[in-house]
Protein backbone atom coordinates (compact mmCIF):
# COMPACT_ATOMS: atom_id res chain seq x y z
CA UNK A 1 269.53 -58.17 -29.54
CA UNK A 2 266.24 -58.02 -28.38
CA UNK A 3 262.99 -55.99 -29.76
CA UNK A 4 263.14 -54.56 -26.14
CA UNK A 5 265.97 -53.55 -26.17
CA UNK A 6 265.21 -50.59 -28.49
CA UNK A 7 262.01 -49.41 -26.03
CA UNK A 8 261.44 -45.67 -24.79
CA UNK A 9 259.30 -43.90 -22.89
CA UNK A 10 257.33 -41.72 -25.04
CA UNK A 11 254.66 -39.08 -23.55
CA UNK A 12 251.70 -39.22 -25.97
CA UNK A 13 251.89 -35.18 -26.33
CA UNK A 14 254.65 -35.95 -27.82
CA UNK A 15 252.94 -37.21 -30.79
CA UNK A 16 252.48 -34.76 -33.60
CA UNK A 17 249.02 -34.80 -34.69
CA UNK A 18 249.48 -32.40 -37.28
CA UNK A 19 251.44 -30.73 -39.57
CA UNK A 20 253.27 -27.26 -38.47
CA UNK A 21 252.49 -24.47 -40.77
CA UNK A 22 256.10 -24.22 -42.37
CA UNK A 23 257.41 -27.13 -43.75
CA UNK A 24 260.72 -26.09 -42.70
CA UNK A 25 259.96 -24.68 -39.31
CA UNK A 26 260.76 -27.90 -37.79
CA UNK A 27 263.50 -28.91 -35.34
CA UNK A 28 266.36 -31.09 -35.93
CA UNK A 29 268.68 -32.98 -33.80
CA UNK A 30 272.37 -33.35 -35.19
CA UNK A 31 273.78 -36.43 -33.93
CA UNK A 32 277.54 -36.59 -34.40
CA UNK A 33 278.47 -39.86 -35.98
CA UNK A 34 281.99 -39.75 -35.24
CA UNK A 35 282.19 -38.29 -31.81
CA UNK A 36 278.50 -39.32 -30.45
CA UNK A 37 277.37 -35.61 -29.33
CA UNK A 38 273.90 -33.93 -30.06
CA UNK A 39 273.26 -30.75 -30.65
CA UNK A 40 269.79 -29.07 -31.67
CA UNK A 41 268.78 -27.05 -34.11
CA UNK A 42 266.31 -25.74 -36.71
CA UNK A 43 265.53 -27.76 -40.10
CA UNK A 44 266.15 -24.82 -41.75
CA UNK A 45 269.84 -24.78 -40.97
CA UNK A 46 270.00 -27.90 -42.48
CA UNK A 47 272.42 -25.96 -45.38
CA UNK A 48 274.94 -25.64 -42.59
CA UNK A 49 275.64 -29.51 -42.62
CA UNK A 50 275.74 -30.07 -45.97
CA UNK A 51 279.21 -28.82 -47.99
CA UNK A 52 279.06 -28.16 -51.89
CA UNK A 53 279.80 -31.35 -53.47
CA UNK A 54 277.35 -33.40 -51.08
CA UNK A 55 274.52 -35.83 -52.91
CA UNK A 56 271.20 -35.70 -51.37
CA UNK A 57 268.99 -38.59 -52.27
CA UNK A 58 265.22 -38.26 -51.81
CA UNK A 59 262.30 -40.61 -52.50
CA UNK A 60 260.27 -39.73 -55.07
CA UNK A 61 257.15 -41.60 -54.42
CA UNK A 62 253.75 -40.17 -53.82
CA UNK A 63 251.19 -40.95 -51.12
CA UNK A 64 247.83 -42.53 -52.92
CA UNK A 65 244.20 -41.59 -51.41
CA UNK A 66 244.44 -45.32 -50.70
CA UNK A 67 241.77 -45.50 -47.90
CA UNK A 68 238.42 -46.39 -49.13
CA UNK A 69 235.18 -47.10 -47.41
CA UNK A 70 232.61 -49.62 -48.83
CA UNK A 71 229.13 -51.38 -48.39
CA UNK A 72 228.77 -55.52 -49.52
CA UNK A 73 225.57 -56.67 -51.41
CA UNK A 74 224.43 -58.28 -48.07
CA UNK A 75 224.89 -54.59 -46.28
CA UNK A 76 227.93 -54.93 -44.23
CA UNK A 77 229.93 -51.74 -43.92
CA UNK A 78 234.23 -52.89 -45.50
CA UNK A 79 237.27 -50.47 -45.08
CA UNK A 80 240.12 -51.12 -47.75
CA UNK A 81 243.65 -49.73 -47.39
CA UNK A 82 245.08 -49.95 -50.84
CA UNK A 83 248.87 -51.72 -50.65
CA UNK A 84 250.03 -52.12 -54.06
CA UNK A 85 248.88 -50.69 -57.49
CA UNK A 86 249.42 -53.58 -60.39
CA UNK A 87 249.84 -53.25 -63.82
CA UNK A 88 246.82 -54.34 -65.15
CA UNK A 89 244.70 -52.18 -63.20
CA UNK A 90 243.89 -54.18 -60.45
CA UNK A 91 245.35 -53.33 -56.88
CA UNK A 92 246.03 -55.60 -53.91
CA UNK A 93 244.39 -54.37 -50.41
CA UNK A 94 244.07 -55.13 -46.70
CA UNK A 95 240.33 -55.38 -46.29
CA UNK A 96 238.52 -54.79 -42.61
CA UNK A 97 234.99 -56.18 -42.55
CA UNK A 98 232.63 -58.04 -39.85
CA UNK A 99 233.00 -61.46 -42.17
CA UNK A 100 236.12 -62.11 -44.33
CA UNK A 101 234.80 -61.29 -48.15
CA UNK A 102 235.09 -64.12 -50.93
CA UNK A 103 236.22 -64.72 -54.00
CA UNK A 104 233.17 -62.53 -56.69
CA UNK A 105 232.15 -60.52 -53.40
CA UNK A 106 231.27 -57.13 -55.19
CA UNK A 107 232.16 -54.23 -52.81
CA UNK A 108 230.03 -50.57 -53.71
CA UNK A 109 232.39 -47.76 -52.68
CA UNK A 110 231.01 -45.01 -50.85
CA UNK A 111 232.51 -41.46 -49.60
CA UNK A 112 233.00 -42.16 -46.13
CA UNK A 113 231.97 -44.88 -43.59
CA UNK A 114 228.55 -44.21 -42.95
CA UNK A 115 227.89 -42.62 -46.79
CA UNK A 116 225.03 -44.23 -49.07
CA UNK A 117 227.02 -46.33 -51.99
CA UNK A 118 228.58 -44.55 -54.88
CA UNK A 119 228.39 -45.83 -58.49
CA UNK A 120 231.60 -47.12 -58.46
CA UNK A 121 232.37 -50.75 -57.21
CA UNK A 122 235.21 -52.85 -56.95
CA UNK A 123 234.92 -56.80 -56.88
CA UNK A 124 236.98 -59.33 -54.74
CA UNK A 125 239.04 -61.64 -57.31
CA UNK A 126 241.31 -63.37 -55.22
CA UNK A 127 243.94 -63.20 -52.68
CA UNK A 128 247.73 -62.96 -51.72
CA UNK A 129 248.56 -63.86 -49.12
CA UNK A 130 246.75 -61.41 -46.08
CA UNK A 131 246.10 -59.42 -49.26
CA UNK A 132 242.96 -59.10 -51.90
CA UNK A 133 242.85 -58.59 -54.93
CA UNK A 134 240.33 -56.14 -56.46
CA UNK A 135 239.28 -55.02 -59.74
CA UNK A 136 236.83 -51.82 -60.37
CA UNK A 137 233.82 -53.21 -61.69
CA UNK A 138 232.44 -49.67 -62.42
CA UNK A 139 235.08 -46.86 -63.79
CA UNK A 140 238.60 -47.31 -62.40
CA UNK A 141 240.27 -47.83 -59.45
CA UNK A 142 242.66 -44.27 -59.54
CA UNK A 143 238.99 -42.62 -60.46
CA UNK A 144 237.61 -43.92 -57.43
CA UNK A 145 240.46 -42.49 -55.06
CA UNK A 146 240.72 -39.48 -56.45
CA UNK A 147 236.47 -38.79 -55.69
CA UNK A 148 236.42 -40.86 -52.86
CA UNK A 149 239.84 -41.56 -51.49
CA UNK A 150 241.32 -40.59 -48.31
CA UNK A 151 244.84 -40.04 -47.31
CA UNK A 152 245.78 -43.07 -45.09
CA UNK A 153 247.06 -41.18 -42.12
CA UNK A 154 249.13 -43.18 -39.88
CA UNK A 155 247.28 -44.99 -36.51
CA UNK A 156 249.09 -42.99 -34.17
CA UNK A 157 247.36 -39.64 -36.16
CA UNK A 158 244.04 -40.06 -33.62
CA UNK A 159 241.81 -37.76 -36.02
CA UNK A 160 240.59 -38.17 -39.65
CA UNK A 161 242.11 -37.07 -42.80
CA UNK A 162 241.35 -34.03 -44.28
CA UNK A 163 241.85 -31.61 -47.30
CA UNK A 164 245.24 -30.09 -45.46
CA UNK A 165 246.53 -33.74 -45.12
CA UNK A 166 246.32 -33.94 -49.31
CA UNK A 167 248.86 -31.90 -49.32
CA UNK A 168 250.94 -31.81 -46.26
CA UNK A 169 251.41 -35.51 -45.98
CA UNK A 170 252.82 -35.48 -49.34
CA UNK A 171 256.61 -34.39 -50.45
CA UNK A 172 256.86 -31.04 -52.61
CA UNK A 173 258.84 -33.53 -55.02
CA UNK A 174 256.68 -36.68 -55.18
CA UNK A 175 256.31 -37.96 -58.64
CA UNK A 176 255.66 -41.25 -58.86
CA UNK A 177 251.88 -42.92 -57.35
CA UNK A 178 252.17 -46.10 -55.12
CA UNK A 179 252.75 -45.14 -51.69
CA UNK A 180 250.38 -45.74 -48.61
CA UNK A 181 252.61 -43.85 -45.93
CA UNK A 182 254.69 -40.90 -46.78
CA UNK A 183 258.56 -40.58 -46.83
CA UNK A 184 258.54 -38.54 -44.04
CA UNK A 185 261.98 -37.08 -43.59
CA UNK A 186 260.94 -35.15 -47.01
CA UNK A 187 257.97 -33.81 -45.76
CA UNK A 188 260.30 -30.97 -44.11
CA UNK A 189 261.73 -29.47 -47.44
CA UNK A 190 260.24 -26.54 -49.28
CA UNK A 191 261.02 -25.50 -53.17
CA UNK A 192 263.04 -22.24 -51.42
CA UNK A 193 265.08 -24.87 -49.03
CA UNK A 194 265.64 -26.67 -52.48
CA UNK A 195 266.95 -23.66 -54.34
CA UNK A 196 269.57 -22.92 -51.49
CA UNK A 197 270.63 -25.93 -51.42
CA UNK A 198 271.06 -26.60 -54.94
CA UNK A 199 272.75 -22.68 -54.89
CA UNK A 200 275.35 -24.23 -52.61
CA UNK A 201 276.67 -26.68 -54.60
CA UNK A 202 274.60 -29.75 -53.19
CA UNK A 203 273.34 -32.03 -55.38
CA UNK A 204 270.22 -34.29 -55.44
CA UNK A 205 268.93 -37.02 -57.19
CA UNK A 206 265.79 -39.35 -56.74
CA UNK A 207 265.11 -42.92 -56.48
CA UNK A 208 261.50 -44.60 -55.60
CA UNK A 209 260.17 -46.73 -53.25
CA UNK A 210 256.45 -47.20 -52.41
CA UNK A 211 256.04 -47.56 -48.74
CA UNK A 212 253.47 -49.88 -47.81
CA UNK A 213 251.60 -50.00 -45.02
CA UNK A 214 254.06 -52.47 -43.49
CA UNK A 215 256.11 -49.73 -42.10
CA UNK A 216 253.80 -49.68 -39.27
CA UNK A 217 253.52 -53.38 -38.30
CA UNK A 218 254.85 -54.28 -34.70
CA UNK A 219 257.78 -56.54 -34.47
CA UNK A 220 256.52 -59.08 -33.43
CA UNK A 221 259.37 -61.79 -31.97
CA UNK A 222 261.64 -60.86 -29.37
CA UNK A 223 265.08 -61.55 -30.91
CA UNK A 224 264.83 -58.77 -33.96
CA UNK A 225 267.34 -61.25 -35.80
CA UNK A 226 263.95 -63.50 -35.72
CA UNK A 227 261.72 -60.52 -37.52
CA UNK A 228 260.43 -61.29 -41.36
CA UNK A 229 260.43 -57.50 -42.99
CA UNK A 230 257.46 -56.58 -45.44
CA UNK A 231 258.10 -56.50 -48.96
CA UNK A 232 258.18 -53.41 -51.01
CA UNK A 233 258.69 -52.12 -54.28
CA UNK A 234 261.77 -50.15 -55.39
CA UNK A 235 263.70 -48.53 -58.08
CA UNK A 236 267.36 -47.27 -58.00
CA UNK A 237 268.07 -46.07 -61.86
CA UNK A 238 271.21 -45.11 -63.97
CA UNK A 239 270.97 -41.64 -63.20
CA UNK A 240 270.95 -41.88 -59.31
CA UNK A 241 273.85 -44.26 -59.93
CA UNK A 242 275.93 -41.98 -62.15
CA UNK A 243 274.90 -38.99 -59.56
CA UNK A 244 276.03 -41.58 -57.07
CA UNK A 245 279.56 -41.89 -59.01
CA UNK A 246 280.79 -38.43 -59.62
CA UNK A 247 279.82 -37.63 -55.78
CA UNK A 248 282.39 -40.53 -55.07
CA UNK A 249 285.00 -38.37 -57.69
CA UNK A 250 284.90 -35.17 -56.15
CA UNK A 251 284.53 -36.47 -52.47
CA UNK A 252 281.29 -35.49 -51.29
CA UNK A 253 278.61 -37.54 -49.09
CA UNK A 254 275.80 -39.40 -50.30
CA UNK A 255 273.17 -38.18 -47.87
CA UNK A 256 269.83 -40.15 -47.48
CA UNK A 257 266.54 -37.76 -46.96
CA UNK A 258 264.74 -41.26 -44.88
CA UNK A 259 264.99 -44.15 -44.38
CA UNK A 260 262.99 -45.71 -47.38
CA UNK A 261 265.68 -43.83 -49.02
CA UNK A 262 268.36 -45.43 -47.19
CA UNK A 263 266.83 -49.14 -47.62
CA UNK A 264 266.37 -48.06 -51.42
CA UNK A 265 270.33 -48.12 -51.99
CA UNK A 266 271.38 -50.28 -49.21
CA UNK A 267 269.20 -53.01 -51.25
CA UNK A 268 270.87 -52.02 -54.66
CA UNK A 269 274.17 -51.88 -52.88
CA UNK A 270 273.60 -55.91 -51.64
CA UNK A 271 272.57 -57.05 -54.98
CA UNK A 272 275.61 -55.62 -56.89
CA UNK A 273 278.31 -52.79 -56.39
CA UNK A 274 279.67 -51.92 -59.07
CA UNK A 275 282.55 -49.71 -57.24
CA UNK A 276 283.62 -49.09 -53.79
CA UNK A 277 280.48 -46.96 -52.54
CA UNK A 278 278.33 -47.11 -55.29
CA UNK A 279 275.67 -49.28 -56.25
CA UNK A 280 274.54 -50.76 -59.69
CA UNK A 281 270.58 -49.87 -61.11
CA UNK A 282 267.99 -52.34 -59.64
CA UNK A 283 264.49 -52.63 -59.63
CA UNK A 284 262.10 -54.80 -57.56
CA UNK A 285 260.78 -56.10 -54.44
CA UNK A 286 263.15 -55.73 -51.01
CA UNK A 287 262.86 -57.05 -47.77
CA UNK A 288 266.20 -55.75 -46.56
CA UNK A 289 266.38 -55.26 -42.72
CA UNK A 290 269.02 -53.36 -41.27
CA UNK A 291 269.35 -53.89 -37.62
CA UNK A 292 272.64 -53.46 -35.62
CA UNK A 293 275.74 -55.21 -37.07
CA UNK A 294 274.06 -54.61 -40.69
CA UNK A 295 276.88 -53.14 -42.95
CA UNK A 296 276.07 -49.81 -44.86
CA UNK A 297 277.44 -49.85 -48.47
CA UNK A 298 276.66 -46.48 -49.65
CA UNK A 299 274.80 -44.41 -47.05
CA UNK A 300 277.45 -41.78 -45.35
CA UNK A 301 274.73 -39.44 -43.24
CA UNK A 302 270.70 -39.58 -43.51
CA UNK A 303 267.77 -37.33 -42.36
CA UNK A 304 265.19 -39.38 -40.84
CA UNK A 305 262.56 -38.30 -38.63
CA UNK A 306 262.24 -39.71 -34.58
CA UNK A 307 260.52 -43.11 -35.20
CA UNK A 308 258.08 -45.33 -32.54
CA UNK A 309 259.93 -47.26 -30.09
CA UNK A 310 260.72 -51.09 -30.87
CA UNK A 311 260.13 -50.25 -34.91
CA UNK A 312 262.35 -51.51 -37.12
CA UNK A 313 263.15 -47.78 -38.04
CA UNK A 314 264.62 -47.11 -34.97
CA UNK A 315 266.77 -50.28 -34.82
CA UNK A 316 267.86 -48.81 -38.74
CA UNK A 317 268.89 -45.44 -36.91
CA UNK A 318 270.90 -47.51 -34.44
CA UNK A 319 272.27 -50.00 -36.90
CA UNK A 320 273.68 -46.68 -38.91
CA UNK A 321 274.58 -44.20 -35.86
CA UNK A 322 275.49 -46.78 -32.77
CA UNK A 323 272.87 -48.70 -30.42
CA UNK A 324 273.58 -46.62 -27.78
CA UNK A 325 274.12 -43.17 -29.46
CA UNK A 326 270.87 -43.70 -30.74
CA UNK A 327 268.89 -44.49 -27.29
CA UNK A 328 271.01 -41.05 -25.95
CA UNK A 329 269.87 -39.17 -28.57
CA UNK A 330 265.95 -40.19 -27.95
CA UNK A 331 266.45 -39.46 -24.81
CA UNK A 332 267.21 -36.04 -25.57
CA UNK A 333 264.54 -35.57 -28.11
CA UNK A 334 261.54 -36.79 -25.49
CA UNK A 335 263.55 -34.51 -22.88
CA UNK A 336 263.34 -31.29 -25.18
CA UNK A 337 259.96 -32.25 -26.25
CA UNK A 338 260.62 -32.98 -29.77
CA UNK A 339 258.04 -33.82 -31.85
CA UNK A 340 257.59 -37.43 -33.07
CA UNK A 341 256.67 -39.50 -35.93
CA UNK A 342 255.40 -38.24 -39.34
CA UNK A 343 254.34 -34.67 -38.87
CA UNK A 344 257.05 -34.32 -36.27
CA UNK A 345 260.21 -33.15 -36.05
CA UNK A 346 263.82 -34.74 -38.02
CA UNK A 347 267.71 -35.97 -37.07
CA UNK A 348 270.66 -35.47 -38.98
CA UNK A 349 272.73 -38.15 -38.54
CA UNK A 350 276.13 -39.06 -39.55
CA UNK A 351 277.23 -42.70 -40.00
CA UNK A 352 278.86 -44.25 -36.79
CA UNK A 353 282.85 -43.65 -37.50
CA UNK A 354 282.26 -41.02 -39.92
CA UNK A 355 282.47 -37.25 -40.34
């Protein structure tokens, strides 16, 4: 198939350029798995889809002030978007600047972009790949974000961040730092939402991956069999497993809040099942694409929000609900005047064939 293929015509007004006062005011779009049709509704009557029994799985991660702004020695003004947080305190980062930095470069941190410098400083050590490495030279690197951090809003979000974003563009469950982008399907649940649904009978479990700011690269090559996913980090443990299990014994649906959530068992599921529908614990890096003709393992419905056109999210939606279900249904959406991407509106979708 081509990247193409998967384009839509999307009115820019479209775009929601911030959040709606109620997490759970939003709209959703059901789109019918088994027989194709869409209906709308509100996100709130989400509990109407789900039956007692059901397993929601939600990504625990949480979004790191991982926008920084800095000044070199020689006076040149550097932006850093944090990736990846390593274990020995040092992080790796995308780094904008008039001249590529080097190896010992020392980089002062200030507030904002036009700020004076801070005390704190970070200092270039070397690189992987399109990435740096940095290591606080001054205090440490989660000090730094938390005084001087900013949420990294996505590019289509044409504003700056602000104090609302700190907590809007962050799950009511995160848990776990590392992201750069939020989960976004779970931006739309609220504790109350999660104490009817757990009062129903549904159950919920968590597993992590840190979303890096790959989610928002273009594909690039015009056969999407030909595109070379990002790498991210992951973790699918014993306890989402064993929720996994008994949902398999007493028939209810593993439901995916996102797609990083979806990706996050789909990956476990391709390394090792260890039953029909469930997947074993893993941890690690993924690259897992799924595209249409992918097989899903474990995933029987999802709640994703209405992605950008030609993204590999979209071609995930169709890969899991039908190419041309999928197209229909953004059709609808952009008719209605949905509202798209992160702070927008969400889909619940069944799996192509199922109930």
């Amino acid at each position: 198939m081509k990247t193409s293929d998967f384009h839509f015509n999307l009115p820019e007004h479209l775009i929601a350029q911030v959040p709606l006062a109620d997490r759970t005011a939003s709209r959703m779009l059901f789109l019918n798995g088994l027989t194709g049709d869409v209906s709308h509704h509100k996100f709130i009557e989400l509990t109407d889809f789900l039956k007692p029994g059901d397993l929601l799985v939600f990504n625990n991660t949480r979004v790191i002030p991982a926008r920084l702004y800095g000044q070199k020695q020689t006076g040149g003004r550097v932006e850093i978007l944090i990736e990846r947080l390593k274990g020995d305190g040092s992080v790796l980062a995308h780094i904008k600047a008039s001249k590529s930095p080097k190896d010992g470069t020392l980089i002062y941190i200030t507030p904002n972009a036009e700020a004076d410098i801070s005390e704190f400083s970070l200092r270039v050590t070397g690189r992987s790949g399109a990435l740096y490495e940095l290591k606080a030279e001054t205090g440490s690197v989660a000090h730094m974000m938390r005084l001087h951090g900013h949420m990294p809003l996505p590019p289509y979000i044409d504003r700056e961040d602000n104090e609302e974003d700190r907590d809007r563009y962050q799950t009511v469950f995160a848990e776990r730092d590392g992201a750069v982008a939020a989960p976004t399907a779970g931006l739309h649940f609220d504790t109350l939402l999660l104490d009817r649904l757990r009062l129903k009978g549904i159950e919920s479990v968590f597993v992590t991956l840190h979303v890096g700011a790959g989610t928002f690269q273009p594909v690039r090559s015009d056969d999407i069999a030909d595109h070379k996913m990002h790498s991210e980090w992951l973790e699918v443990d014993q306890a989402c497993v064993e929720a996994i299990q008994s949902c398999r014994e007493r028939g209810g649906r593993v439901v995916a809040v996102g797609t990083t959530a979806v990706r996050s068992l789909e990956t476990a599921a391709a390394a090792e099942l260890i039953d029909v529908g469930c997947p074993a614990p893993f941890k690690g890096d993924s690259t897992i694409f799924l595209y249409p003709g992918c097989e899903f393992r474990v995933v029987d419905a999802m709640i994703t929000n209405f992605h950008l056109p030609e993204s590999t999210l979209i071609m995930l939606v169709a890969a899991f609900a039908g190419f041309e279900e999928t197209l229909a249904a953004y059709e609808a959406a952009v008719q209605r005047e949905y509202r798209f991407f992160s702070y927008g509106d969400a889909m619940f979708v069944t799996r192509k064939g199922a109930l």
